[in-house]
Protein backbone atom coordinates (compact mmCIF):
# COMPACT_ATOMS: atom_id res chain seq x y z
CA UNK A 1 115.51 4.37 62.79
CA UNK A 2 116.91 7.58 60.84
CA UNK A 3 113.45 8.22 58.95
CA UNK A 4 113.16 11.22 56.91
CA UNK A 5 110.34 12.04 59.13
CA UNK A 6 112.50 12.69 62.13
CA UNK A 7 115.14 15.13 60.98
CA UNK A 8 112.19 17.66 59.74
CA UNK A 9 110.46 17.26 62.96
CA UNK A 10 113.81 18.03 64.66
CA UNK A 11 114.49 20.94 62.31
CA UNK A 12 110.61 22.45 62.50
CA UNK A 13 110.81 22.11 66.86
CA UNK A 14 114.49 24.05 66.47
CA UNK A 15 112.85 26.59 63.84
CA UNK A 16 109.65 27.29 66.13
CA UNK A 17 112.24 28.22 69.12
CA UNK A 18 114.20 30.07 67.59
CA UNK A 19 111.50 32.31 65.89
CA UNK A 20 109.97 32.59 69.53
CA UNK A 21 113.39 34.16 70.84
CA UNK A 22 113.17 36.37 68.16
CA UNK A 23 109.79 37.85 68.69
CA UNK A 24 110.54 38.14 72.59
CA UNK A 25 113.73 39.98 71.35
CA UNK A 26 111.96 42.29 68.70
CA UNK A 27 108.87 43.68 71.29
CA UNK A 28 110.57 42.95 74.52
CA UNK A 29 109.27 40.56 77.43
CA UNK A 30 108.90 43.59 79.80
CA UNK A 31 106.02 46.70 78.85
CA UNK A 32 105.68 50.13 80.29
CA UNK A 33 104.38 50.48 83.57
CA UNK A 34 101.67 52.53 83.76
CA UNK A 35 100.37 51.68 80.11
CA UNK A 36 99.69 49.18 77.60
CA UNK A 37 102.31 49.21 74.97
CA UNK A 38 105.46 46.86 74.84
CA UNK A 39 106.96 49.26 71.66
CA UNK A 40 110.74 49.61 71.32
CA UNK A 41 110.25 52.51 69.23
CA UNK A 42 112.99 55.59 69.64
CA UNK A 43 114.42 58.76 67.76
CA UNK A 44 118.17 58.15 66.79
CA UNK A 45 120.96 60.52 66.73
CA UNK A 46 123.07 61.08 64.23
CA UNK A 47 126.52 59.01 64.02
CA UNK A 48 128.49 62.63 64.04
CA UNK A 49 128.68 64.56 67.40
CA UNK A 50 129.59 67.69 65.49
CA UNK A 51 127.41 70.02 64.50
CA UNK A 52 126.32 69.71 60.71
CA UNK A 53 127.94 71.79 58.09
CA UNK A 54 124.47 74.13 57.00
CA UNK A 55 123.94 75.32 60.73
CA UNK A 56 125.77 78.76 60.79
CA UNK A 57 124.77 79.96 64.20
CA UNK A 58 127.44 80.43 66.46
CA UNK A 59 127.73 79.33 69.78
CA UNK A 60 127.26 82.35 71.31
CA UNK A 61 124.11 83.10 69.37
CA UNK A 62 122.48 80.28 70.20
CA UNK A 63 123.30 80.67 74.20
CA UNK A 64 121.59 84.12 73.68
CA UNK A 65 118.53 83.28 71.72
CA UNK A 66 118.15 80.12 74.98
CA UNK A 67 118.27 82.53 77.36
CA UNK A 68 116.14 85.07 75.41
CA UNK A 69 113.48 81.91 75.19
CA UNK A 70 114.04 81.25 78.94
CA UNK A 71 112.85 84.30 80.12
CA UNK A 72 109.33 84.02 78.19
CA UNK A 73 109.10 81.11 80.33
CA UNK A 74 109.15 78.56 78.26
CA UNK A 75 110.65 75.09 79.50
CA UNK A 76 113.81 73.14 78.00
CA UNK A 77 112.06 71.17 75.73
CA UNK A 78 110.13 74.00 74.46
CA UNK A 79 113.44 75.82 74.25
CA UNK A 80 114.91 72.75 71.98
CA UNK A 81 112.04 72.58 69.50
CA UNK A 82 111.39 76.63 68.99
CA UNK A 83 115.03 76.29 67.52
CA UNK A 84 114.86 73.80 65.57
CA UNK A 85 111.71 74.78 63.95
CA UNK A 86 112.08 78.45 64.16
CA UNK A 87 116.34 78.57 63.59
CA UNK A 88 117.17 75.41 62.04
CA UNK A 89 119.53 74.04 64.83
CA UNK A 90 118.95 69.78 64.82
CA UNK A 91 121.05 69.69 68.12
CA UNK A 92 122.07 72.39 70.50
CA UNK A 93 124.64 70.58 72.51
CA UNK A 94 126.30 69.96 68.68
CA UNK A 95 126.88 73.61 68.38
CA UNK A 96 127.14 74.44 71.43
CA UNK A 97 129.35 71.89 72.72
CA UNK A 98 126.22 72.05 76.51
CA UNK A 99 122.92 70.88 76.43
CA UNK A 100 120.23 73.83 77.09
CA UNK A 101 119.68 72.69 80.86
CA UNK A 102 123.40 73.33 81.32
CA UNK A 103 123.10 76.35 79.58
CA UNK A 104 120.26 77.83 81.59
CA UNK A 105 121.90 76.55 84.70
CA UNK A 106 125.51 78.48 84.19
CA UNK A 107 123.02 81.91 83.13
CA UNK A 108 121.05 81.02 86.56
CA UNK A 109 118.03 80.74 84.71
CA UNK A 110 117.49 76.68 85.33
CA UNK A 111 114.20 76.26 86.75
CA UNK A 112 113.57 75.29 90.73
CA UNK A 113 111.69 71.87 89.44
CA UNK A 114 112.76 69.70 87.18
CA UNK A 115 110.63 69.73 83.85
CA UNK A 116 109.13 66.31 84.08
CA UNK A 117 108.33 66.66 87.35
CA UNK A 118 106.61 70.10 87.24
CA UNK A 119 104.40 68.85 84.15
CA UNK A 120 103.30 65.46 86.14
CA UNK A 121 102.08 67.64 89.15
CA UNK A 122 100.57 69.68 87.01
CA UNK A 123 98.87 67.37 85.64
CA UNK A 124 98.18 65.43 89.59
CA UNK A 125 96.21 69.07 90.10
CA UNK A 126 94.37 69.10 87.21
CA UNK A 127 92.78 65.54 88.02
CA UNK A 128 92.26 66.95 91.11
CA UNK A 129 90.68 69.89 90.40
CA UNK A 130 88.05 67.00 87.82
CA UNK A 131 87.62 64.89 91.19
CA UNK A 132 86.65 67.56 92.87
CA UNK A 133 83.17 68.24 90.85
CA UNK A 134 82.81 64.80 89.53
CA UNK A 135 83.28 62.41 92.82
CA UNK A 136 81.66 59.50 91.54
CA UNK A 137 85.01 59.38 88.70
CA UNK A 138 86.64 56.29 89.57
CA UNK A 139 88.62 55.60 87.04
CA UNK A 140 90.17 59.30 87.57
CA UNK A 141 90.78 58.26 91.08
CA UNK A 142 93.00 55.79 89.58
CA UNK A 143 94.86 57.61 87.39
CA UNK A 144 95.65 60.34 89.88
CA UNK A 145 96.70 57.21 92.11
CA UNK A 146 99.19 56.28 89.32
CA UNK A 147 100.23 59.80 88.70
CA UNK A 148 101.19 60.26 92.14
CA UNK A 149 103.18 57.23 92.62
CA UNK A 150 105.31 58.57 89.64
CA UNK A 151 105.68 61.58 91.38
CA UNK A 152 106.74 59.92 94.05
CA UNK A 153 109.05 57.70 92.40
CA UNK A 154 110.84 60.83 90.29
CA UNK A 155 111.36 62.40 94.26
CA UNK A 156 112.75 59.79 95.33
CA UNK A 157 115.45 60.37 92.09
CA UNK A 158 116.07 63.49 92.39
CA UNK A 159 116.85 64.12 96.06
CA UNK A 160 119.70 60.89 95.56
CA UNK A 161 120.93 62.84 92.25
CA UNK A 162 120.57 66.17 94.23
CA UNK A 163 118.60 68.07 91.86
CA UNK A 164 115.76 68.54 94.51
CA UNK A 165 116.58 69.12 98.32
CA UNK A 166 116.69 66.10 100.70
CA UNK A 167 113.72 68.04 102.24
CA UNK A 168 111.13 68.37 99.35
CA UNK A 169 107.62 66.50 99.65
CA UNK A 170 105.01 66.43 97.40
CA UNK A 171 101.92 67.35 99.00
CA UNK A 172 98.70 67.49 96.96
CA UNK A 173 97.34 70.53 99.61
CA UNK A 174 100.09 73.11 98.36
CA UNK A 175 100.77 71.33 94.93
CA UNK A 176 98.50 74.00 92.81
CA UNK A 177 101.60 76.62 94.45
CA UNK A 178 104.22 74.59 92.58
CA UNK A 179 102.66 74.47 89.30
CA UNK A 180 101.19 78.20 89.16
């Protein structure tokens, strides 16, 4: 019984699975932990790994004007976008062959925390500092619960990758210290 019935229910069943794989491919079964989105969205670097033909600094130059920057205190990232918006470098490690962490590191200006760690305690003490006049906050409660764990989690990194000492614990009591 070959109908022409059965060979476009056949082909719609294969169509509908094979769109489903797709849309589990395009936004991704898994989402972020500790929010709601499921997006795959990213920057891209360019195709090149040498530095593009209008950027004129040299090397040395650049290595100078980081450390300048360093010493106003400003963090890596900070570092990395006051030059490209202020000196028109796209990519330090491009021209300079390091990236600015490597940089600051070999001039002994790297910082004692890492930068993603210093900016989620800071922001563990700031919620803390809330809780403390407004108790009845749960839903702060929370978030500080989930900002911890991530601190946490990031310790737990670093001491394996040995960019923090095997002896380093966050604790909330002296965490204002870290960040001040």
């Amino acid at each position: 019984p070959q109908g022409p019935y059965l060979g476009e229910a056949t082909r719609a069943r294969v169509w509908n699975t094979s769109q489903r794989s797709d849309v589990n491919r395009v936004v991704g079964e898994m989402g972020r932990m500790y929010g709601p989105g499921k997006g795959i969205a990213s920057s891209a670097l360019p195709y090149r790994r040498k530095a593009p033909t209008w950027v004129k600094m040299k090397t040395e130059d650049v290595c100078d004007h980081i450390c300048k920057l360093a010493k106003k205190g400003l963090c890596p990232s900070q570092i990395g976008v006051t030059l490209r918006d202020s000196f028109g470098i796209p990519q330090v490690r491009t021209v300079t062959g390091n990236k600015i962490l490597r940089i600051l590191k070999a001039n002994g200006l790297a910082p004692t925390l890492p930068e993603d760690m210093y900016f989620l305690i800071k922001k563990a003490v700031a919620i803390r500092k809330h809780l403390d006049k407004n108790r009845k906050d749960k839903d702060s409660k929370f978030r500080l619960i989930l900002v911890e764990s991530r601190i946490h989690r990031l310790a737990r990194y670093y001491k394996r990758v040995k960019s923090l000492p095997a002896t380093w614990k966050y604790v909330s009591a002296t965490a204002s210290a870290l960040v001040a």
